[in-house]
C-alpha atoms as a PDB file:
ATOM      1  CA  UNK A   1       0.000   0.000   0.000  1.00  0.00           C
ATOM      2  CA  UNK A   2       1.212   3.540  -0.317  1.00  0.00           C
ATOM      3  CA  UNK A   3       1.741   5.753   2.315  1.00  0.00           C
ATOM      4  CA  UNK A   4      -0.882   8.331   1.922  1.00  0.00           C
ATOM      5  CA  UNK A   5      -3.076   5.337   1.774  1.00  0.00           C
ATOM      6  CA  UNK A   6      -2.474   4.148   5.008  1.00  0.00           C
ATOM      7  CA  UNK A   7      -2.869   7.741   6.462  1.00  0.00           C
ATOM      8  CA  UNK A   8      -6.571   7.919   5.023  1.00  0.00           C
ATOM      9  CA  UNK A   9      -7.402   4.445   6.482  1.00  0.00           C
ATOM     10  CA  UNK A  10      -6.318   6.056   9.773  1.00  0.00           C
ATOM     11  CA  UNK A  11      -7.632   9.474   9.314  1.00  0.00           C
ATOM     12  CA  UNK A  12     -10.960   7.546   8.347  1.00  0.00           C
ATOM     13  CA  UNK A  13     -10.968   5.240  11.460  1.00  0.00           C
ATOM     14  CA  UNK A  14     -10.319   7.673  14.052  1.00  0.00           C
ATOM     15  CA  UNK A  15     -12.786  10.156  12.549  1.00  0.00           C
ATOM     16  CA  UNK A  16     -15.626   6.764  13.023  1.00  0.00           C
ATOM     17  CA  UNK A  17     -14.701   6.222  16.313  1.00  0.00           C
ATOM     18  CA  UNK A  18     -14.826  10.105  16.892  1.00  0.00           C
ATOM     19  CA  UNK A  19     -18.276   9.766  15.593  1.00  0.00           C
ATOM     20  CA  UNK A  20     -19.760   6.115  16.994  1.00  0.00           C
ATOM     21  CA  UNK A  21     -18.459   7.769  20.409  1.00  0.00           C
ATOM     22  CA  UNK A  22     -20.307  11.241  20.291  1.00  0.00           C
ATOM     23  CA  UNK A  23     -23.478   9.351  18.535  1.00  0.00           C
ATOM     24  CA  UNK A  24     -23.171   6.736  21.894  1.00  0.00           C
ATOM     25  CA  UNK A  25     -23.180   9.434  24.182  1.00  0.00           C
ATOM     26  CA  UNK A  26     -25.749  11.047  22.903  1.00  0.00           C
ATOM     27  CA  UNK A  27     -28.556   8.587  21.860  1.00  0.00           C
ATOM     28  CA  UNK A  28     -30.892  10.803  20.472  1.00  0.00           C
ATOM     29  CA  UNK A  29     -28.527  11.643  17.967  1.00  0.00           C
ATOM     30  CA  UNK A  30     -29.390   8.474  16.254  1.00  0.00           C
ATOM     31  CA  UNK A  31     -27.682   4.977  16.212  1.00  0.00           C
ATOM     32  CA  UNK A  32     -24.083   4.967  16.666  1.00  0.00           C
ATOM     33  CA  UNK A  33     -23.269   2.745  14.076  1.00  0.00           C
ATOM     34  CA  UNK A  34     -25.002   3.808  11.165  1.00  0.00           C
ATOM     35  CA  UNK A  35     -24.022   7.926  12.180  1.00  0.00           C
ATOM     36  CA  UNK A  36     -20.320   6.611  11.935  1.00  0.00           C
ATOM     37  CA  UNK A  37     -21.095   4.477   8.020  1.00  0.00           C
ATOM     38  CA  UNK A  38     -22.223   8.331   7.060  1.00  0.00           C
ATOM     39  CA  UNK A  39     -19.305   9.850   8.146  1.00  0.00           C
ATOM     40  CA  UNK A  40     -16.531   7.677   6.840  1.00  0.00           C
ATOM     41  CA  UNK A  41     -18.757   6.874   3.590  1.00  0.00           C
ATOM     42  CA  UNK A  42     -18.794  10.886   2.914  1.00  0.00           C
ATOM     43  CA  UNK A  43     -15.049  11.433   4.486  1.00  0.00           C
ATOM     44  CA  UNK A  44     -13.912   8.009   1.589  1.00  0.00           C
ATOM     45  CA  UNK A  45     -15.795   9.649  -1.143  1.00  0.00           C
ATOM     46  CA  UNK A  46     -14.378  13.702  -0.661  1.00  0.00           C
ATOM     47  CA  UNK A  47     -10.884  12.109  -0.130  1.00  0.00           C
ATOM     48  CA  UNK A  48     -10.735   9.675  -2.624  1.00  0.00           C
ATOM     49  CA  UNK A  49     -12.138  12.643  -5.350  1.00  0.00           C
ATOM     50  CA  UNK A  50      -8.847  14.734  -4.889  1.00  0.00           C
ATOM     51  CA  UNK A  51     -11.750  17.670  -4.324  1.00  0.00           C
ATOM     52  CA  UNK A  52     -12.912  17.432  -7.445  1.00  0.00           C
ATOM     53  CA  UNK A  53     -16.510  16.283  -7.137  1.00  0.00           C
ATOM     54  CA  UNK A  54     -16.583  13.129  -9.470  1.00  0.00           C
ATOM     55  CA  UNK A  55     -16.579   9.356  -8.074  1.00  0.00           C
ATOM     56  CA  UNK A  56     -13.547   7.916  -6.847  1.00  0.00           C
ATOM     57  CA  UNK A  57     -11.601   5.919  -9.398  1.00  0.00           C
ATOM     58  CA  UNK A  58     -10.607   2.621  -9.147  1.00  0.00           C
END
């Protein structure tokens, strides 16, 4: 893997966890684990575009 790759995996994990945490302490926020698929789904997709707006290559 390349190294900026393995830097988004961890940017993306931490910023789940960030987000399954607040969403658990909060329960009317909504449940923790789909909150957290939004966030790194959304984070994956704006890194992966380069800012560009278009789908993430393969």
């Amino acid at each position: 893997m390349d190294d900026p790759l393995d830097l988004r995996v961890l940017v993306l994990l931490l910023l789940g966890g960030c987000t399954v945490y607040i969403a658990y302490q909060h329960p009317q926020v909504g449940v923790a684990a789909l909150v957290a698929v939004g966030v790194v789904t959304a984070a994956y997709m704006l890194l992966s575009t380069g800012g560009s707006g278009g789908p993430p290559t393969p």
